[in-house]
C-alpha atoms as a PDB file:
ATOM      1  CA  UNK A   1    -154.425 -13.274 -90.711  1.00  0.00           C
ATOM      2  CA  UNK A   2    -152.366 -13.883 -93.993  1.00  0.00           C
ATOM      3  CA  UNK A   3    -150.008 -11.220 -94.945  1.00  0.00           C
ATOM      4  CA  UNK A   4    -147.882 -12.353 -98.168  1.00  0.00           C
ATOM      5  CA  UNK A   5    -146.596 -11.156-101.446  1.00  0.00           C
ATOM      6  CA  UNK A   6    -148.998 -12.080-104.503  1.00  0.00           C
ATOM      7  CA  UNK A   7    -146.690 -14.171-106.145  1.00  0.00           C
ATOM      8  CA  UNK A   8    -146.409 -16.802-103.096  1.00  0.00           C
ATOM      9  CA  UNK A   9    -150.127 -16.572-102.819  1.00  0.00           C
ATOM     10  CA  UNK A  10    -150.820 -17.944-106.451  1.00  0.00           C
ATOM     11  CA  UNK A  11    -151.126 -21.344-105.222  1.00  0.00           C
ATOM     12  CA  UNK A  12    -153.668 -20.374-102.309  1.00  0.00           C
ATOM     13  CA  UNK A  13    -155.693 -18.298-104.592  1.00  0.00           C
ATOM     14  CA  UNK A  14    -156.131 -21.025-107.602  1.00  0.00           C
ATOM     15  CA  UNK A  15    -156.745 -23.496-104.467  1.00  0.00           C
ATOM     16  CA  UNK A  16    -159.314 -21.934-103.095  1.00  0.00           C
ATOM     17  CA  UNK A  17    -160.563 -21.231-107.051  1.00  0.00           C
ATOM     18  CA  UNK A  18    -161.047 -17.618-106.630  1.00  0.00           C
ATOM     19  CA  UNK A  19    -158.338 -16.415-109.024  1.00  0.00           C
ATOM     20  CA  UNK A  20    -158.134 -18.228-112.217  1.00  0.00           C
ATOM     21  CA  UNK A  21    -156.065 -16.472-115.003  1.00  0.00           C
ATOM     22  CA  UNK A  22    -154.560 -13.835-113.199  1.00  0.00           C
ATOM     23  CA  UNK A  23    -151.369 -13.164-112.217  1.00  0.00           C
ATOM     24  CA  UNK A  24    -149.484 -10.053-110.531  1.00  0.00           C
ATOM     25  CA  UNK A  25    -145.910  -9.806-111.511  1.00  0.00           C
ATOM     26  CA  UNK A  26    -143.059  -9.168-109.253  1.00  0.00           C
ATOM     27  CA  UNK A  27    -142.962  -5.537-107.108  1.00  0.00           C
ATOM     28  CA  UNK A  28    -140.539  -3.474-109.237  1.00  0.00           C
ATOM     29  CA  UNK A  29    -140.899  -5.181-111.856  1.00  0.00           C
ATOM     30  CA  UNK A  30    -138.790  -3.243-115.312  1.00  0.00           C
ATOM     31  CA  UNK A  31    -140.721  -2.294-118.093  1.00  0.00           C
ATOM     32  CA  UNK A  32    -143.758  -1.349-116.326  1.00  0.00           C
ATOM     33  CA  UNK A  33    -143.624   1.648-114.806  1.00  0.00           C
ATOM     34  CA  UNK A  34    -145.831   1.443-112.232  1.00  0.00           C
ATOM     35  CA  UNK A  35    -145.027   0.202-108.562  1.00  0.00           C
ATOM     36  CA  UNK A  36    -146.828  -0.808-105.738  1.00  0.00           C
ATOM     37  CA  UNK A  37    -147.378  -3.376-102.761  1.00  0.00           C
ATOM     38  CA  UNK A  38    -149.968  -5.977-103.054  1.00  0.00           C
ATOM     39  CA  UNK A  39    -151.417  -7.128 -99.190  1.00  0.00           C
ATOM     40  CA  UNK A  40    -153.542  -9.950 -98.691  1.00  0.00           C
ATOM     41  CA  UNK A  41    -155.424 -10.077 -95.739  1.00  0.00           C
ATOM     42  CA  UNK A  42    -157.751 -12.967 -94.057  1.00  0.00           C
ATOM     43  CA  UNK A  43    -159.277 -11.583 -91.139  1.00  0.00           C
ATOM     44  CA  UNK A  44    -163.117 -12.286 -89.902  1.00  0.00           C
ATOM     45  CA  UNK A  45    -163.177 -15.004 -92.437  1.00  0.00           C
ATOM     46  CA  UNK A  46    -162.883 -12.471 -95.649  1.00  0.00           C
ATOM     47  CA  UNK A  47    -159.868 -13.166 -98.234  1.00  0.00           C
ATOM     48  CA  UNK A  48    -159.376  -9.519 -99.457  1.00  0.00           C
ATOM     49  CA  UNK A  49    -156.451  -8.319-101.682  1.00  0.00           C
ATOM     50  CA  UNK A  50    -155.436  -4.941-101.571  1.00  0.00           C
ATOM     51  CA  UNK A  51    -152.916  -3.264-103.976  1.00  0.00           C
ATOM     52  CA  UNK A  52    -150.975   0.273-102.819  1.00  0.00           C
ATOM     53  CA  UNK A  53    -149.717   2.235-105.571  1.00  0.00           C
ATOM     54  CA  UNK A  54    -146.291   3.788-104.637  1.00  0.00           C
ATOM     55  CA  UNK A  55    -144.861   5.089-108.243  1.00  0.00           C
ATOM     56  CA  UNK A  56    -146.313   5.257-111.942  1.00  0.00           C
ATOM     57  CA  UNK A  57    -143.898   6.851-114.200  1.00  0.00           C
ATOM     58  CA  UNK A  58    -146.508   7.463-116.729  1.00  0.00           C
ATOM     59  CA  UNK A  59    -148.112   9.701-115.103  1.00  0.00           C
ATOM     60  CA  UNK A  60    -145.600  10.844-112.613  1.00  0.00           C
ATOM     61  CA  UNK A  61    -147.675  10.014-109.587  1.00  0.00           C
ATOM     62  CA  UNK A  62    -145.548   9.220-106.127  1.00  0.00           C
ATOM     63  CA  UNK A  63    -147.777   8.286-103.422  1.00  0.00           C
ATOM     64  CA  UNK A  64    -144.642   6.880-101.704  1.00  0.00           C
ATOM     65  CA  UNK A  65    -144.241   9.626 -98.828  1.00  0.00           C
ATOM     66  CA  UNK A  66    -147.999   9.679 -97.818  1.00  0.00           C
ATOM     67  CA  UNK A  67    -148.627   5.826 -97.825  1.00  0.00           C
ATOM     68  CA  UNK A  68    -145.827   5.966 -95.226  1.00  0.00           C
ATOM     69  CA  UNK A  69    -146.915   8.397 -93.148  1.00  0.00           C
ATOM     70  CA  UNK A  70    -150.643   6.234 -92.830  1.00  0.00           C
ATOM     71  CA  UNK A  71    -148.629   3.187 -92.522  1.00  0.00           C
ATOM     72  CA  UNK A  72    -146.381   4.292 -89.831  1.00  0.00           C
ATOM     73  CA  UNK A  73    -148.789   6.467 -87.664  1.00  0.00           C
ATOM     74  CA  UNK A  74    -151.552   3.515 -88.341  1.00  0.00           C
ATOM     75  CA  UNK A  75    -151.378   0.476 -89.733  1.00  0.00           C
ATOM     76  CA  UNK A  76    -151.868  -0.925 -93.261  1.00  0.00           C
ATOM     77  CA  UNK A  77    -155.320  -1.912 -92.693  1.00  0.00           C
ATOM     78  CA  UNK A  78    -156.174   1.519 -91.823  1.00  0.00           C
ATOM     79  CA  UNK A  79    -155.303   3.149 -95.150  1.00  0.00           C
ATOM     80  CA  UNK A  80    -157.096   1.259 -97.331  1.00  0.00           C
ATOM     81  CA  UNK A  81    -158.280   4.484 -98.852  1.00  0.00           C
ATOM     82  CA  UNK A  82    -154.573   4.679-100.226  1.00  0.00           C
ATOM     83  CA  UNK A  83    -155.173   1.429-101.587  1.00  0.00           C
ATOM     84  CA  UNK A  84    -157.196  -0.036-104.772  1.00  0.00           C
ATOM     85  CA  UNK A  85    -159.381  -3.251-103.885  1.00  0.00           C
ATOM     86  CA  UNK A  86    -158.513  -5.881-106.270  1.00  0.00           C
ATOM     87  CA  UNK A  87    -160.676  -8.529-104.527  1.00  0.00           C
ATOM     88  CA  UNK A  88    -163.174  -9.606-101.683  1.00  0.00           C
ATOM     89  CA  UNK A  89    -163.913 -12.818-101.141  1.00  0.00           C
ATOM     90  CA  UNK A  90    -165.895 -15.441 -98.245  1.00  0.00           C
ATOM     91  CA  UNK A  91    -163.877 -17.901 -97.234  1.00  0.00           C
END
């Protein structure tokens, strides 16, 4: 199992030439307005990304209080239908 930030997993990704021209900037990043934690996962041979939107001030969304809940009463894995799927790939 791989559990990282994006931006240390750049590196992997354009290594394992799955991710070309793409690139996540940093969680909290200013001038955005939306935040949210990125989770890579590599189990049963599967590299999948998954993105969990906490904030987005443009729309005044907060998601922060329920993805905790899941998170601490399951796991991270089990609340994927919190999270957006941004890829799913063999390895």
């Amino acid at each position: 199992c791989v559990l990282f930030s994006v931006i240390s997993s750049v590196p992997l990704l354009l290594t394992l030439n799955i991710w070309k021209n793409s690139m996540v900037a940093g969680m909290g990043m200013g001038g955005c307005g939306n935040f949210g934690i990125p989770l890579i996962d590599s189990h049963n041979g599967t590299l999948r990304m998954w993105y969990y939107p906490i904030a987005d001030v443009t729309t005044h969304e907060d998601k922060y209080d329920a993805l905790l809940k899941c998170w601490q009463d399951k796991s991270p894995m089990q609340c994927t239908s919190l999270a957006t799927s941004w890829l799913q790939q063999p390895l």
